[in-house]
C-alpha atoms as a PDB file:
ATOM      1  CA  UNK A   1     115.466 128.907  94.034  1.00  0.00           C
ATOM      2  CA  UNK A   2     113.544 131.336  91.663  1.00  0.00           C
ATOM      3  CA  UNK A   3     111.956 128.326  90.052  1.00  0.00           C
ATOM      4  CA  UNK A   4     111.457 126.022  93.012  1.00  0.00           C
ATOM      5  CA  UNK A   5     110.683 126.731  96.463  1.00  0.00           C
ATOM      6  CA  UNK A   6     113.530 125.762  99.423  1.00  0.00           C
ATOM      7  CA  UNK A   7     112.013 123.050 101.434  1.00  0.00           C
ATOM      8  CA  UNK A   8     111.234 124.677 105.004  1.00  0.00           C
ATOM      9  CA  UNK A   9     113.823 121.827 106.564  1.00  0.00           C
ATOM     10  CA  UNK A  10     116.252 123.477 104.453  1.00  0.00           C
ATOM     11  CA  UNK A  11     114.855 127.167 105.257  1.00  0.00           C
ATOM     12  CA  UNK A  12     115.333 126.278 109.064  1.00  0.00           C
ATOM     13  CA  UNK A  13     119.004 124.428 108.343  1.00  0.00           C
ATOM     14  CA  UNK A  14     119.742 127.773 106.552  1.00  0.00           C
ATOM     15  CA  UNK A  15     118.659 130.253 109.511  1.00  0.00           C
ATOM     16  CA  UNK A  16     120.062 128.079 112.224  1.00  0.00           C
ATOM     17  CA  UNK A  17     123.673 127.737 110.403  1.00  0.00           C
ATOM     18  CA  UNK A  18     124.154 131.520 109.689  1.00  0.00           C
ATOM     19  CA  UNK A  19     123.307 131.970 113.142  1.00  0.00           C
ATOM     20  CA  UNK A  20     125.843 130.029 114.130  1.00  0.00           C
ATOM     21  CA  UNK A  21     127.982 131.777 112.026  1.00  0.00           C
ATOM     22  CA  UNK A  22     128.900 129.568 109.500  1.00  0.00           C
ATOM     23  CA  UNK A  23     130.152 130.581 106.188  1.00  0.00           C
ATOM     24  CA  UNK A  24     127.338 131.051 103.347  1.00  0.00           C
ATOM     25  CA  UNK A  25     129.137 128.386 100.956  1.00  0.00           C
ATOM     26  CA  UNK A  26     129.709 125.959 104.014  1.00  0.00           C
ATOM     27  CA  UNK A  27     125.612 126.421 104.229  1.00  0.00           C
ATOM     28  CA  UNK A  28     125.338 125.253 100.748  1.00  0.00           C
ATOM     29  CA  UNK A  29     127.370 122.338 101.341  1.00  0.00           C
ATOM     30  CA  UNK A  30     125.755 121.339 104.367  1.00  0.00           C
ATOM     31  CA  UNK A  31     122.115 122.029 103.254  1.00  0.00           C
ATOM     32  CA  UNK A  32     122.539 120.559  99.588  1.00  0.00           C
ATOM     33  CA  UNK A  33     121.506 124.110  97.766  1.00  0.00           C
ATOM     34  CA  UNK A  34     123.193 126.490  95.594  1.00  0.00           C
ATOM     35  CA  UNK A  35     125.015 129.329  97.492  1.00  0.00           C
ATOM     36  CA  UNK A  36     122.925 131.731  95.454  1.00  0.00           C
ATOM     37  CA  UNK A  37     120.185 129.940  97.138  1.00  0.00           C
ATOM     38  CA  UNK A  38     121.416 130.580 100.335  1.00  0.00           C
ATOM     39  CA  UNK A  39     121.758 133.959 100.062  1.00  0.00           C
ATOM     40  CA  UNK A  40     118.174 134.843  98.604  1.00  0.00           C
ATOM     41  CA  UNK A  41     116.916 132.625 101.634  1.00  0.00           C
ATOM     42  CA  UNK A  42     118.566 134.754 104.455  1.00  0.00           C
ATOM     43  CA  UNK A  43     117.336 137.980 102.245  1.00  0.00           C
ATOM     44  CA  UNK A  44     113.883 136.429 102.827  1.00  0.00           C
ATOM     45  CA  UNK A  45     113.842 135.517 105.863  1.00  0.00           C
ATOM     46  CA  UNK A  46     115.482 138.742 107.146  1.00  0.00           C
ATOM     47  CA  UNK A  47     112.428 140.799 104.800  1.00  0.00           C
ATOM     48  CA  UNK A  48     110.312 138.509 106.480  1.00  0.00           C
ATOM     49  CA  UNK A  49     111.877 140.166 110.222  1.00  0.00           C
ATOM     50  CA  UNK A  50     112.545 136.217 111.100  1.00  0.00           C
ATOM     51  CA  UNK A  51     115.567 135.106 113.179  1.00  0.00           C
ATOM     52  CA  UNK A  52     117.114 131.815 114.870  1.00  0.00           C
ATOM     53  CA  UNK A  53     115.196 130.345 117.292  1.00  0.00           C
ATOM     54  CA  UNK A  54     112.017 130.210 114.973  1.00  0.00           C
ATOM     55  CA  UNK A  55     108.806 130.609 117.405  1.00  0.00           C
ATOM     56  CA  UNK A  56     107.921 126.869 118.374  1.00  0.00           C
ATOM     57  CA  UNK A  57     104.178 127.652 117.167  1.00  0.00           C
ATOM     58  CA  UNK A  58     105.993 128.503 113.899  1.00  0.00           C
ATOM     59  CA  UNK A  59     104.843 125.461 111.435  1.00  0.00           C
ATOM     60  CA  UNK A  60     105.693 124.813 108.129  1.00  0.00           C
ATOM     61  CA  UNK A  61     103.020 126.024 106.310  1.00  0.00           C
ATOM     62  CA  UNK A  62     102.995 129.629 108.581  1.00  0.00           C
ATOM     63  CA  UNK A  63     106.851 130.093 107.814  1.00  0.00           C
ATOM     64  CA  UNK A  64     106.150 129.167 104.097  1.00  0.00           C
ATOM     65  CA  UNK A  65     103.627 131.559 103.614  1.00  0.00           C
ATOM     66  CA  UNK A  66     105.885 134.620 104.820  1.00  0.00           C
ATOM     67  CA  UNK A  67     108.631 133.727 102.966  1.00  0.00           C
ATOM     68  CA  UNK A  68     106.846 133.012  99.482  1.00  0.00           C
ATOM     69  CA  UNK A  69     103.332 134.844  99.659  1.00  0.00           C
ATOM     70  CA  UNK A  70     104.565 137.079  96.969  1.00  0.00           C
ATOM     71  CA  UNK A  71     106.646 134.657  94.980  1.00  0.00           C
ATOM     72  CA  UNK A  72     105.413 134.745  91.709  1.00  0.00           C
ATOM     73  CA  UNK A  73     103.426 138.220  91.811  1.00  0.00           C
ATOM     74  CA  UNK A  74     103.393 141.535  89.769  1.00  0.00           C
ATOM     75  CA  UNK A  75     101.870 144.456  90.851  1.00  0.00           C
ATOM     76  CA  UNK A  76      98.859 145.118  88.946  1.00  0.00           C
ATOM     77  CA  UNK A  77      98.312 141.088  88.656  1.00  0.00           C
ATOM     78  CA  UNK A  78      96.194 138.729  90.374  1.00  0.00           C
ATOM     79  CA  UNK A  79      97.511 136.144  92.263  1.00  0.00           C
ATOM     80  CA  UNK A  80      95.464 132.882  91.419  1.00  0.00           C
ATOM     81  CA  UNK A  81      93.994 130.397  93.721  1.00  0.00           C
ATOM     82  CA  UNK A  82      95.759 127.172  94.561  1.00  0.00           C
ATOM     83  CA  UNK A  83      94.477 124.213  93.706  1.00  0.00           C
ATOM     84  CA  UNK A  84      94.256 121.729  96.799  1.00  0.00           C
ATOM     85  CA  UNK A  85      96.969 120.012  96.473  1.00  0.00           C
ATOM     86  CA  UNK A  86      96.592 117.451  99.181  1.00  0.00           C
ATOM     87  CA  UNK A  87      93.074 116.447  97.016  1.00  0.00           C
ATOM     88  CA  UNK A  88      95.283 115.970  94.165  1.00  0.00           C
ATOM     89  CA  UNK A  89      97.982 113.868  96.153  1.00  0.00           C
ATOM     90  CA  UNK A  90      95.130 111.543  97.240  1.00  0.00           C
ATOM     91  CA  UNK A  91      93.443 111.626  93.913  1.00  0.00           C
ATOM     92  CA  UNK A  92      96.761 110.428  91.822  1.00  0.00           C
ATOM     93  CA  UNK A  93      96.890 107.509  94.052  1.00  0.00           C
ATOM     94  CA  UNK A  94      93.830 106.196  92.648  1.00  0.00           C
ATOM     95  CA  UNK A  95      94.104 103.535  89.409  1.00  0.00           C
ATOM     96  CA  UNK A  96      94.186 105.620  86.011  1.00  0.00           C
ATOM     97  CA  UNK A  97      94.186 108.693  87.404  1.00  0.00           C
ATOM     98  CA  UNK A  98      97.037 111.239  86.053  1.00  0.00           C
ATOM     99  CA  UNK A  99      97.837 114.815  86.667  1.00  0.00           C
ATOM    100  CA  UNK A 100      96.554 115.944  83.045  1.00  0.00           C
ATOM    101  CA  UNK A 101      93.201 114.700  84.018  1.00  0.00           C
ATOM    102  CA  UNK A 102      92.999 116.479  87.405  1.00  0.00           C
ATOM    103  CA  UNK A 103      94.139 119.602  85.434  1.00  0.00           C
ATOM    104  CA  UNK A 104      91.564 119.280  83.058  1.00  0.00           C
ATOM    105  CA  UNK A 105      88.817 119.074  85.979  1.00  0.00           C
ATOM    106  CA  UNK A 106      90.845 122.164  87.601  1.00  0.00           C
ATOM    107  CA  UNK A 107      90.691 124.159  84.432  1.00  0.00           C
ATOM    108  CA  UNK A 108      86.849 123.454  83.887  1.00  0.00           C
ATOM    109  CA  UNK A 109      86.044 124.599  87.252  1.00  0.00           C
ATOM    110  CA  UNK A 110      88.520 127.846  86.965  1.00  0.00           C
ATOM    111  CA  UNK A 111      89.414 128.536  83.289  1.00  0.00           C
ATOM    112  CA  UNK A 112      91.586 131.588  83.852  1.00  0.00           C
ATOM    113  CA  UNK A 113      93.368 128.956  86.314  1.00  0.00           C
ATOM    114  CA  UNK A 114      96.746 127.302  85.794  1.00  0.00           C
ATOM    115  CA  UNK A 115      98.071 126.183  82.680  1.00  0.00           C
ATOM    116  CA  UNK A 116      99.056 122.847  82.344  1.00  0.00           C
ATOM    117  CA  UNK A 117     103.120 122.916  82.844  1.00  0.00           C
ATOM    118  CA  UNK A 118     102.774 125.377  85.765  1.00  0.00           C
ATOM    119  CA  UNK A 119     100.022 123.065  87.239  1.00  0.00           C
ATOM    120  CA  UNK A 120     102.440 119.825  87.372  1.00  0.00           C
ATOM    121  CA  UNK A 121     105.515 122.737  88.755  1.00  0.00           C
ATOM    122  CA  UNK A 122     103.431 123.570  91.521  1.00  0.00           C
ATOM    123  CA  UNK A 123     102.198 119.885  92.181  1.00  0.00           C
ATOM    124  CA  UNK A 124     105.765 118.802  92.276  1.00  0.00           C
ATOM    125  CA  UNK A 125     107.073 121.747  94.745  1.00  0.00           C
ATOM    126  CA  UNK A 126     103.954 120.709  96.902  1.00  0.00           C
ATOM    127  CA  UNK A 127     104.717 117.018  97.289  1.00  0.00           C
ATOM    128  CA  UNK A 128     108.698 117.376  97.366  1.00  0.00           C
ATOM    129  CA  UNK A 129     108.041 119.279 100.805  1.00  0.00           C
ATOM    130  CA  UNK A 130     106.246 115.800 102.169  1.00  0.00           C
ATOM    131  CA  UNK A 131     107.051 113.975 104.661  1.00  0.00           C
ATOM    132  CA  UNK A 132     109.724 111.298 103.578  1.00  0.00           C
ATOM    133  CA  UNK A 133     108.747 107.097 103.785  1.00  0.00           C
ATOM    134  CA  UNK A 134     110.488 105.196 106.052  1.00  0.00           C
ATOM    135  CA  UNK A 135     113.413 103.351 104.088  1.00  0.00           C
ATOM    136  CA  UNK A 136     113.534  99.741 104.837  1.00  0.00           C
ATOM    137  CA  UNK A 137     116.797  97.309 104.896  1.00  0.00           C
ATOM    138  CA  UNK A 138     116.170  93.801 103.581  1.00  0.00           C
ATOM    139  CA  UNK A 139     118.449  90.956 103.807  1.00  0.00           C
ATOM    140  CA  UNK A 140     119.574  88.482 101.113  1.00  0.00           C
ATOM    141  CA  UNK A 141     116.839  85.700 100.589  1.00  0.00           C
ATOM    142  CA  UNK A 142     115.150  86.815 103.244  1.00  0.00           C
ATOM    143  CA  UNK A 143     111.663  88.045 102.062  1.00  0.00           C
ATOM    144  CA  UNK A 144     109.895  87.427  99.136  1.00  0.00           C
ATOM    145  CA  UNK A 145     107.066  90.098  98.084  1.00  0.00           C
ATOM    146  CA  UNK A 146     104.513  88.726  96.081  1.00  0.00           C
ATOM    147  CA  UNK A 147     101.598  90.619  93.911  1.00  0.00           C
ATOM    148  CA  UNK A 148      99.128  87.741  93.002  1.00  0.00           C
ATOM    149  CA  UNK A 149      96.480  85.977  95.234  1.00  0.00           C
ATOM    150  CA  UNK A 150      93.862  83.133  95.083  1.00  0.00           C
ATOM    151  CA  UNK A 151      90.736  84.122  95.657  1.00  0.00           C
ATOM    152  CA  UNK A 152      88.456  82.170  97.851  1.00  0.00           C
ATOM    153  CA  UNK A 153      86.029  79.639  96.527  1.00  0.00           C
ATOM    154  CA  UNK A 154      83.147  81.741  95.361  1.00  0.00           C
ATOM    155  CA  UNK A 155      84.869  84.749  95.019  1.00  0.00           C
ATOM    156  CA  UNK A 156      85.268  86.843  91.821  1.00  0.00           C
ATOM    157  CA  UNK A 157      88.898  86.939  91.414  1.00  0.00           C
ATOM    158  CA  UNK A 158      90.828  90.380  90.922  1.00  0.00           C
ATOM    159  CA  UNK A 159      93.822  90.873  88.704  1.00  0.00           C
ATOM    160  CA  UNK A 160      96.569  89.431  90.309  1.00  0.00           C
ATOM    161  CA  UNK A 161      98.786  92.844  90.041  1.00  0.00           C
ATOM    162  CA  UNK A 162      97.023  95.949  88.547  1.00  0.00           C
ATOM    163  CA  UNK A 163      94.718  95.564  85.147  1.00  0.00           C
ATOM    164  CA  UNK A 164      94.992  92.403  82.625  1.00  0.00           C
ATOM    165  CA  UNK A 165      96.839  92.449  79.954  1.00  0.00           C
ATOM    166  CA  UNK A 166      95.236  91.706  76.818  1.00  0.00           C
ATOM    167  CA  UNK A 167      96.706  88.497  74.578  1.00  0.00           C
ATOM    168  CA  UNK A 168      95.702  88.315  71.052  1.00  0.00           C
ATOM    169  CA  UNK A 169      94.516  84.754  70.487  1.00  0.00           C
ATOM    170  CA  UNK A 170      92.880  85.344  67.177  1.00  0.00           C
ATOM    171  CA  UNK A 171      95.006  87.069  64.604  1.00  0.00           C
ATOM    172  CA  UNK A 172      92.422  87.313  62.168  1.00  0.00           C
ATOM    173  CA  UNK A 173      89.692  88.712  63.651  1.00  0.00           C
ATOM    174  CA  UNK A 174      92.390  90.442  66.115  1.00  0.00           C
ATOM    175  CA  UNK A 175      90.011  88.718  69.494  1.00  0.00           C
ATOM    176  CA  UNK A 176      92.012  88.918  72.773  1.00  0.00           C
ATOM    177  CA  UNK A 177      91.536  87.024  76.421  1.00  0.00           C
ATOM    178  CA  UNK A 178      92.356  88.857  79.345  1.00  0.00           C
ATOM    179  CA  UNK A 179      95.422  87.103  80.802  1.00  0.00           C
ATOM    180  CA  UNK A 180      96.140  87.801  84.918  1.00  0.00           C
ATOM    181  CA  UNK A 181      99.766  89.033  85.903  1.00  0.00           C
ATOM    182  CA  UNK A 182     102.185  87.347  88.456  1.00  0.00           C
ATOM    183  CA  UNK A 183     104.461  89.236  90.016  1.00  0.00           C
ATOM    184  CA  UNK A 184     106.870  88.313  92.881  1.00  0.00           C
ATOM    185  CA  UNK A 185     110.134  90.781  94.025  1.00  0.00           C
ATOM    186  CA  UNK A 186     113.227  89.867  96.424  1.00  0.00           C
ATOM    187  CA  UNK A 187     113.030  92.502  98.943  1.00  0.00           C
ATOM    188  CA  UNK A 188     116.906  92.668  98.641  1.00  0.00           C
ATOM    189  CA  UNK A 189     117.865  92.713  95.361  1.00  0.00           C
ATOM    190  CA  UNK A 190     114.710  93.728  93.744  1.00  0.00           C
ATOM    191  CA  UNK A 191     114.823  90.763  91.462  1.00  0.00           C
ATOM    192  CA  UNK A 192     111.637  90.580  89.757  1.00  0.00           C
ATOM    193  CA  UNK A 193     109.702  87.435  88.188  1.00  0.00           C
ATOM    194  CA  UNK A 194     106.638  87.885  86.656  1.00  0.00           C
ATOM    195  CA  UNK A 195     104.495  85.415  84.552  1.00  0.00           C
ATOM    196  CA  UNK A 196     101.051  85.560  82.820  1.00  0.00           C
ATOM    197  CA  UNK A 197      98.181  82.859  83.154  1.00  0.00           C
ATOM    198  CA  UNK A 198      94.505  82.873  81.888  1.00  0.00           C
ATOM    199  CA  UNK A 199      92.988  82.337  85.235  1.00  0.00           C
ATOM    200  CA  UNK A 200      93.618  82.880  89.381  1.00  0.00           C
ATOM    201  CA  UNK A 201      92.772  79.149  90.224  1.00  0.00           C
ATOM    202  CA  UNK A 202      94.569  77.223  92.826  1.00  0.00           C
ATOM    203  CA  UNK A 203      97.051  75.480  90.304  1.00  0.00           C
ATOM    204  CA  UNK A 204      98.249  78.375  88.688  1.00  0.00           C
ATOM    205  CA  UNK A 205      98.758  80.363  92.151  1.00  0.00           C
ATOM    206  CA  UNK A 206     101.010  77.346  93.156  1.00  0.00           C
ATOM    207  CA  UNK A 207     102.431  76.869  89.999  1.00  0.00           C
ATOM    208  CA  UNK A 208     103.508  80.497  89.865  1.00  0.00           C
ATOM    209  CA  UNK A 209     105.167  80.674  92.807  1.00  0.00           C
ATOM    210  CA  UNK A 210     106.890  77.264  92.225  1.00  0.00           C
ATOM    211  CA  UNK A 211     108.372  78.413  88.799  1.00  0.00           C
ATOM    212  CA  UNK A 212     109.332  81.898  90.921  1.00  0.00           C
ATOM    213  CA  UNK A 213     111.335  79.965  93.742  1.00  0.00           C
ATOM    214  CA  UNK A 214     112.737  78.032  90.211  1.00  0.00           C
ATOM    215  CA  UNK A 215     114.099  81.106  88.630  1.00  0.00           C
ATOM    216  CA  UNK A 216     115.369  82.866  92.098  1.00  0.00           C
ATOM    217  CA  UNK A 217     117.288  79.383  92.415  1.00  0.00           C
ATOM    218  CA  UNK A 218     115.805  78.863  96.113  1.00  0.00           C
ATOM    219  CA  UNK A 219     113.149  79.765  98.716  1.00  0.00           C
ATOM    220  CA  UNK A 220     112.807  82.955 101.012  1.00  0.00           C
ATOM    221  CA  UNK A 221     112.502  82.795 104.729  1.00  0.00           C
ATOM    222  CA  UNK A 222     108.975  84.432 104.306  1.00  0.00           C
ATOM    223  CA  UNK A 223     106.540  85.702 101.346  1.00  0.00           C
ATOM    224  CA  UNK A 224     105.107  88.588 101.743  1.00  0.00           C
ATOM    225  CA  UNK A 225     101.387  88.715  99.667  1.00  0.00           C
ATOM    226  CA  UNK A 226      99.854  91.766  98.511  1.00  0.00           C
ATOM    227  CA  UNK A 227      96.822  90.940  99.114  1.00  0.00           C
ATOM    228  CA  UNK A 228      95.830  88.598 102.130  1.00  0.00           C
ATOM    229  CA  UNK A 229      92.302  88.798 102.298  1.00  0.00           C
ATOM    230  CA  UNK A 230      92.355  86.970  99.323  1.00  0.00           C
ATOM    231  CA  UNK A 231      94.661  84.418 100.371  1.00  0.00           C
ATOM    232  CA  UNK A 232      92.831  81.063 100.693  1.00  0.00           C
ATOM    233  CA  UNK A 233      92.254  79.868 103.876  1.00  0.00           C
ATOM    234  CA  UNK A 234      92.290  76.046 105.430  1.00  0.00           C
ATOM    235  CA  UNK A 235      89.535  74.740 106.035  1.00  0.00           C
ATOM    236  CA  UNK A 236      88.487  73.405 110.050  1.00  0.00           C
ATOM    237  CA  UNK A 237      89.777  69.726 110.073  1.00  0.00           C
ATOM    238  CA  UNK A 238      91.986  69.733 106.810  1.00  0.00           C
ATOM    239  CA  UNK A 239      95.469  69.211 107.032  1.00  0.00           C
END
């Protein structure tokens, strides 16, 4: 608890089940903390004059910031600004993008800011308290998921799953080609078949996901593209 902050769920579990009088270990079990955490939870929450019901306008963020406003503070030290963290969540889902170069953009803005370590600690506290996705149950040979399209006639094709991967088809000069990624998962197993290919033309999109059914040793009920704008399309009249 010192080093991470409870998740509010598990600030609200805590108040609700002492209130109900349950033991401070059973809370532990129930909840999924330490006991120790427990305990320096209901010390907070009773500094913080807070008791079960919460207020219904009481959100997340409002109970968070009267139980941890001074977490971290010594008298006669400054507190320092928080980074937004929900700019950094969006920003990390970008391509290339990593938390050591949003810090270094943080620290240029505010050099008396965050170092590094305590920058990703904070981060990871922040986006542990998200929302959390939807689980989904998939059934054996039922869906295949695919990451690889054909482009359209005309189109400049994209990497089939993420960047190229360079191939080295000169050893003496060291030249590479660019070779495009195939990637295609069983939504149930997680099998995984990938292959590379020099280009994103018709053949090798069939191909690939001929020589995928091949190694899975049969076909799904469904593929499921990554991509299907860039599917191609039948033409008006063709079969």
């Amino acid at each position: 608890m010192p080093a991470e902050r409870t998740a509010m769920r598990q600030v609200r579990d805590v108040l609700r089940l002492k209130t109900a009088g349950v033991a401070i270990n059973e809370i532990a079990r129930r909840v999924g903390v330490a006991s120790s955490t427990v305990r320096l939870t209901l010390k907070r929450l009773a500094a913080a004059g807070l008791g079960w019901p919460l207020p219904p306008e009481m959100t997340d963020t409002a109970l968070e910031e009267q139980l941890f406003t001074a977490v971290g503070k010594k008298q006669g030290h400054r507190r320092l600004a928080e980074p937004d963290w929900a700019a950094v969540h969006r920003e990390l889902k970008r391509k290339h993008v990593t938390l050591q170069i949003l810090w270094d953009e943080y620290i240029e803005r505010d050099p008396e800011g965050y170092r590094y370590s305590r920058f990703c600690e904070l981060y990871r506290a922040w986006a542990a308290r998200l929302s959390v996705t939807m689980r989904q149950s998939h059934v054996g040979g039922d869906k295949l998921f695919v990451d690889g399209a054909c482009p359209r006639a005309g189109q400049r094709p994209d990497p089939w799953a993420g960047d190229t991967v360079p191939v080295i088809i000169d050893r003496l000069s060291g030249r590479t080609r660019p070779a495009q990624i195939f990637v295609a998962v069983l939504g149930a197993s997680n099998f995984t078949y990938a292959e590379a290919s020099w280009t994103q033309a018709l053949g090798d999109w069939i191909g690939a996901h001929t020589r995928a059914f091949e190694a899975i040793g049969g076909v799904p009920n469904l593929l499921v593209p990554d991509n299907t704008k860039s599917l191609p399309s039948r033409k008006r009249g063709s079969p």
